[in-house]
C-alpha atoms as a PDB file:
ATOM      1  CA  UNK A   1       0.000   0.000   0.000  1.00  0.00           C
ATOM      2  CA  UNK A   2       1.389   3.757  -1.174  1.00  0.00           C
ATOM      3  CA  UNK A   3       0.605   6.207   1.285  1.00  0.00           C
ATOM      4  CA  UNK A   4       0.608   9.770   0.658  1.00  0.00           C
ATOM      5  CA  UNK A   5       1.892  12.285   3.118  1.00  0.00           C
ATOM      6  CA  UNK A   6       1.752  15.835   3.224  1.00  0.00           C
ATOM      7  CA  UNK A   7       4.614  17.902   3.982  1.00  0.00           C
ATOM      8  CA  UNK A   8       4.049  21.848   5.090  1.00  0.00           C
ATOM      9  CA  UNK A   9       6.685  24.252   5.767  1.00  0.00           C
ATOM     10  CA  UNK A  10       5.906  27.092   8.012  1.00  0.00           C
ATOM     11  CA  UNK A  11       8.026  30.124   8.560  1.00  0.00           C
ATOM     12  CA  UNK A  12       7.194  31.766  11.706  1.00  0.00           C
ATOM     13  CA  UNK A  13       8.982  34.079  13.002  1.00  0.00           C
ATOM     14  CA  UNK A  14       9.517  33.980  17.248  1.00  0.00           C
ATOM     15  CA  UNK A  15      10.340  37.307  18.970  1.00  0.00           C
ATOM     16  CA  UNK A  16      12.705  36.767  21.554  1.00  0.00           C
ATOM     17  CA  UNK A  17      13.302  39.948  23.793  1.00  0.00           C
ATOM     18  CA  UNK A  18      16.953  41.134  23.402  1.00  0.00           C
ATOM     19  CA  UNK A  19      18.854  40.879  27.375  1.00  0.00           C
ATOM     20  CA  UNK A  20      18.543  44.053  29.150  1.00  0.00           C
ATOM     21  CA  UNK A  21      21.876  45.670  30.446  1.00  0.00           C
ATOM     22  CA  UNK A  22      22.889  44.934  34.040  1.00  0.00           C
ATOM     23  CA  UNK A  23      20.486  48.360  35.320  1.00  0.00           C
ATOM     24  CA  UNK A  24      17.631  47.259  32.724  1.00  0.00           C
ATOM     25  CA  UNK A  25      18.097  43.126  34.429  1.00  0.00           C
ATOM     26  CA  UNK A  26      18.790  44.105  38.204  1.00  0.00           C
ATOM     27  CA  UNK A  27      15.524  46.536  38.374  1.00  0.00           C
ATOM     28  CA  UNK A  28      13.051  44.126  37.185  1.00  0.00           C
ATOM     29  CA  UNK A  29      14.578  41.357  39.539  1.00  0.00           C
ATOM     30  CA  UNK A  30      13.003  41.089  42.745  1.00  0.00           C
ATOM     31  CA  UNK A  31      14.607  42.445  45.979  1.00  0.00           C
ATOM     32  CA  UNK A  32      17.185  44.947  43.868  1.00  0.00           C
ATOM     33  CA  UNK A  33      15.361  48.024  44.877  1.00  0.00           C
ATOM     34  CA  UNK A  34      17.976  49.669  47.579  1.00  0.00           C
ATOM     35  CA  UNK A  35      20.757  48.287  45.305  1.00  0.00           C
ATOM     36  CA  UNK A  36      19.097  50.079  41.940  1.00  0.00           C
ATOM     37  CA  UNK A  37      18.765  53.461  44.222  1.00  0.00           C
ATOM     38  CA  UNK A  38      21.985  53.572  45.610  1.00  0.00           C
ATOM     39  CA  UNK A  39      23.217  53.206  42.192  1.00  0.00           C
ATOM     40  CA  UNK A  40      20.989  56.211  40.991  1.00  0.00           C
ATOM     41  CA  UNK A  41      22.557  57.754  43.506  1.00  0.00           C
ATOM     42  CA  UNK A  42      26.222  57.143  43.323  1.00  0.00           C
ATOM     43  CA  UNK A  43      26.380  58.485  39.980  1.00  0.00           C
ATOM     44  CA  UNK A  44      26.589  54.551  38.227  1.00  0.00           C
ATOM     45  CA  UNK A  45      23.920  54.725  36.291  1.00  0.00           C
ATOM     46  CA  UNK A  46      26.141  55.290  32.812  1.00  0.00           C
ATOM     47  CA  UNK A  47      28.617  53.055  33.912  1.00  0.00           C
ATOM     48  CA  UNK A  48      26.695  50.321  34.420  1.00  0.00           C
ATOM     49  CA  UNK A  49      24.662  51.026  31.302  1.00  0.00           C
ATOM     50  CA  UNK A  50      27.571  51.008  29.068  1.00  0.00           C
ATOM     51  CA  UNK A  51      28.897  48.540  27.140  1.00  0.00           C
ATOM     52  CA  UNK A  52      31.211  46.488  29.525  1.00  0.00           C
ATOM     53  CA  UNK A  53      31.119  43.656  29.947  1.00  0.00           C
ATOM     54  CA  UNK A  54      31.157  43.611  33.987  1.00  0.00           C
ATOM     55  CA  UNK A  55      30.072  41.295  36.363  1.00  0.00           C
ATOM     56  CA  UNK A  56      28.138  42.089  39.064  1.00  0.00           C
ATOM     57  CA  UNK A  57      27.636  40.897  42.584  1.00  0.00           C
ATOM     58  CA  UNK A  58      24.268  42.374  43.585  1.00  0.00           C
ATOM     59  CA  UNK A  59      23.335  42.370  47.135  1.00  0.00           C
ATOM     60  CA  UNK A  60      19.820  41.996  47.710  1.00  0.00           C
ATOM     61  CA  UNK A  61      17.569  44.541  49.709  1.00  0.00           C
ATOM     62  CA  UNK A  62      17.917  41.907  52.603  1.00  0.00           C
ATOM     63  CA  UNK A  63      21.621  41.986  52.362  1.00  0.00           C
ATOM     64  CA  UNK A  64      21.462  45.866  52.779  1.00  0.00           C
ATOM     65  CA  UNK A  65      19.137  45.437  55.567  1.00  0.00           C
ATOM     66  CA  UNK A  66      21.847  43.535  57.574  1.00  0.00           C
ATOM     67  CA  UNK A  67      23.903  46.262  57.490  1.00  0.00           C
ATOM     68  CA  UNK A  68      23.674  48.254  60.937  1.00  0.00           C
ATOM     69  CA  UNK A  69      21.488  50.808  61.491  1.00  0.00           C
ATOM     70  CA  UNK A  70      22.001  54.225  59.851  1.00  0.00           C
ATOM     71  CA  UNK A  71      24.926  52.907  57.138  1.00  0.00           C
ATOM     72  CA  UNK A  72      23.085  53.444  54.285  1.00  0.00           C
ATOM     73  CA  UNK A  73      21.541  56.897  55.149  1.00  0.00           C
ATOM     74  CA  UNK A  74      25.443  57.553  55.922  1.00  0.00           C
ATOM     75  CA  UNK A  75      26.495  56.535  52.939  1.00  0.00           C
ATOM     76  CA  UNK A  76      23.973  58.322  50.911  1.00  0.00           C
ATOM     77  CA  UNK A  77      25.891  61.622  52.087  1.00  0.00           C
ATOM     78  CA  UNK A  78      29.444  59.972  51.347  1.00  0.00           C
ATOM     79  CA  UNK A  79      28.766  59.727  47.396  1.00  0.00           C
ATOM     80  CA  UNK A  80      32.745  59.144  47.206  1.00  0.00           C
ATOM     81  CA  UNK A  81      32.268  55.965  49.397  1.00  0.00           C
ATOM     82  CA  UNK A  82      29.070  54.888  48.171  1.00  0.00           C
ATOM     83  CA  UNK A  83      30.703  54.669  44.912  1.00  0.00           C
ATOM     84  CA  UNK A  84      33.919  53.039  46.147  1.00  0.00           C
ATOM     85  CA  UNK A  85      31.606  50.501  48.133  1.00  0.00           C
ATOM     86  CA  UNK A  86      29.598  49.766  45.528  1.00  0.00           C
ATOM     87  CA  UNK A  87      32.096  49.350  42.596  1.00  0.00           C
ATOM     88  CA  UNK A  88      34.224  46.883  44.789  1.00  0.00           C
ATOM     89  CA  UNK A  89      30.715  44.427  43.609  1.00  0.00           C
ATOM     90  CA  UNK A  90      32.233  44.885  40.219  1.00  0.00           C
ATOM     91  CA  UNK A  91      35.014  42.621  38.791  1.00  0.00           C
ATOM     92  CA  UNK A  92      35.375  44.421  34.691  1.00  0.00           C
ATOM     93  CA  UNK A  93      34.754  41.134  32.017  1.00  0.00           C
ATOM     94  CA  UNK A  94      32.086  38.600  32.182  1.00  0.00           C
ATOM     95  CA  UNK A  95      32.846  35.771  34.760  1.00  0.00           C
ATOM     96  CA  UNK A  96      30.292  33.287  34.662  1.00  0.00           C
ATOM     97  CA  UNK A  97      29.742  30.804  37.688  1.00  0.00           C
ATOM     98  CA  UNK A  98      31.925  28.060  36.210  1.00  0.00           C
ATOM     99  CA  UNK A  99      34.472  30.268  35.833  1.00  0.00           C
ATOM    100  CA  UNK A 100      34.189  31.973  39.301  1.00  0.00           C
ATOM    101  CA  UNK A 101      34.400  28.861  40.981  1.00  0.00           C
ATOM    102  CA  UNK A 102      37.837  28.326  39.614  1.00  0.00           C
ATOM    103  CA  UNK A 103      39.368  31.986  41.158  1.00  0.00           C
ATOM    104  CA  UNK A 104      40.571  32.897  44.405  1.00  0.00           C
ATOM    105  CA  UNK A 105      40.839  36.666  43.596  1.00  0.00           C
ATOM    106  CA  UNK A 106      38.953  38.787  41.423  1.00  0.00           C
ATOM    107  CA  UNK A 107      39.973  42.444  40.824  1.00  0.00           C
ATOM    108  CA  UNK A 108      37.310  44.876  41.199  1.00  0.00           C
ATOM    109  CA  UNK A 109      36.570  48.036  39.315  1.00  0.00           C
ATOM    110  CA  UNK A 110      37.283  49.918  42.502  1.00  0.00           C
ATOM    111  CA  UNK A 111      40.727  48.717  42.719  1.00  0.00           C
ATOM    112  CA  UNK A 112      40.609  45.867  45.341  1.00  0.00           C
ATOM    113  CA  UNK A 113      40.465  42.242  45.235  1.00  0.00           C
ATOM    114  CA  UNK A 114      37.515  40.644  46.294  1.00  0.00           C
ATOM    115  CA  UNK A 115      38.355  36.935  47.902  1.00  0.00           C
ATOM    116  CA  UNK A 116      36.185  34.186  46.356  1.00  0.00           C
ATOM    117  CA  UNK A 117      36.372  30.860  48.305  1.00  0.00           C
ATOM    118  CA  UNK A 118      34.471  27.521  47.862  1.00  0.00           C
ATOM    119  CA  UNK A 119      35.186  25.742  50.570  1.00  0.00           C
ATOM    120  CA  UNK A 120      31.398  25.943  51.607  1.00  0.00           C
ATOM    121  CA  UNK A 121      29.427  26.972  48.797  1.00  0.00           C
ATOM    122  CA  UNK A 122      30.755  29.920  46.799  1.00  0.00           C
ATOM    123  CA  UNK A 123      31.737  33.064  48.970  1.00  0.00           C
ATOM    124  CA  UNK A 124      32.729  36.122  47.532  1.00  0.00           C
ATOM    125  CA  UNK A 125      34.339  37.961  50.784  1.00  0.00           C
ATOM    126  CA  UNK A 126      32.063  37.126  53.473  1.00  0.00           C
ATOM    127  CA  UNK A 127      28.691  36.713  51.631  1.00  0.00           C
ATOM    128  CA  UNK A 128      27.317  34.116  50.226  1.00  0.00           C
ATOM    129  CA  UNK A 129      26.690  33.377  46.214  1.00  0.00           C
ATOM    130  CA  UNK A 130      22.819  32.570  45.997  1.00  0.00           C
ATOM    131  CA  UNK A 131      22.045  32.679  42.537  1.00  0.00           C
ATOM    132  CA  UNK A 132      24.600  32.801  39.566  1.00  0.00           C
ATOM    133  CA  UNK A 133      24.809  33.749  35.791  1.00  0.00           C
ATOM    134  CA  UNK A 134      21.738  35.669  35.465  1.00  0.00           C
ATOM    135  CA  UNK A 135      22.784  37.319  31.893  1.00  0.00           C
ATOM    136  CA  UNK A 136      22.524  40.601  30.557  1.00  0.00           C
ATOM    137  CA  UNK A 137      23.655  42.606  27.335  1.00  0.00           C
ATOM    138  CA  UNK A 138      26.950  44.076  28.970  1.00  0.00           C
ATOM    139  CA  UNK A 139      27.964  41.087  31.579  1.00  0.00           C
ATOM    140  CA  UNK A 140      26.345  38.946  34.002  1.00  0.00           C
ATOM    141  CA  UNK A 141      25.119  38.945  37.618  1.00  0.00           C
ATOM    142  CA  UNK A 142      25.349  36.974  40.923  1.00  0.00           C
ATOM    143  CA  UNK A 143      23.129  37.162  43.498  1.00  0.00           C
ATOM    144  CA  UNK A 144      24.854  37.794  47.099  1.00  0.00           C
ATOM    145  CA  UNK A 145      23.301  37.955  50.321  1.00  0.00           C
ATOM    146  CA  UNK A 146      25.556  40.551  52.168  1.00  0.00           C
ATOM    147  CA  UNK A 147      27.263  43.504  51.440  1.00  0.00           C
ATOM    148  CA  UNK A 148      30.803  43.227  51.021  1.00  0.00           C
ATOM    149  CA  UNK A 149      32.980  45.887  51.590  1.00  0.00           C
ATOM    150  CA  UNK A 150      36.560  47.262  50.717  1.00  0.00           C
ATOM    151  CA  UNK A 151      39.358  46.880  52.656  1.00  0.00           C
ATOM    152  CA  UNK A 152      40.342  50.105  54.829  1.00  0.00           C
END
């Protein structure tokens, strides 16, 4: 018995939405509010917008939250160290997780090394990695759940 089968070709085209930039990603995200003002604030805005790549090691608002009482307000009128501060959560070039796990130092873009260890999960300086390799246009982010600060 012949059987007869149809063939159709369709051409349909998908839109995909193009990656946001690391601003664009980390204020849609959940929880990135205090992180996405203090950036407003600290002038990063542009830098963060441009085109990188960077990657970024976002502390949530709960990670702000544990910091004591009155830092951030305190910071807010020290725009020189808000901006150190939050720079040292930026290493310049895209370092996804697989490659993170595989440093001990990464160079921030405020000069300092942040420490990475894996000796009990992934810790960048004291905080913890909670969520890797969310990707944007100009780098990628990591989730961290404290604020990490510069050495004096």
């Amino acid at each position: 018995m012949i059987e007869r089968v149809t063939t159709i070709a369709l051409n349909i085209d998908v839109l995909v939405p193009a990656l946001g930039d690391i601003i664009d990603v980390a204020t849609t995200l959940p929880g990135f509010t205090t992180l996405a003002s203090l950036v407003t604030q600290a002038d990063l805005i542009d830098t963060l917008k441009g085109e990188g790549p960077f990657t970024v090691f976002a502390p949530t608002d709960a990670a702000f939250a544990k910091l004591p009482a009155g830092t951030v307000e305190a910071l807010l009128k020290d725009k020189a160290k808000l901006a150190a501060i939050l720079t040292y959560h930026v290493v310049a070039g895209k370092v996804m997780a697989a490659d993170v796990v595989k440093l001990s130092k990464a160079k921030t873009v405020q000069g300092s090394s942040l420490t990475i260890s894996t000796t009990s999960g992934v810790m960048v300086d004291k905080a913890n990695v909670v969520k890797t390799d969310i990707e944007t246009s100009n780098g990628v982010i990591h989730v961290i759940d404290s604020v990490v600060l510069p050495p004096a």
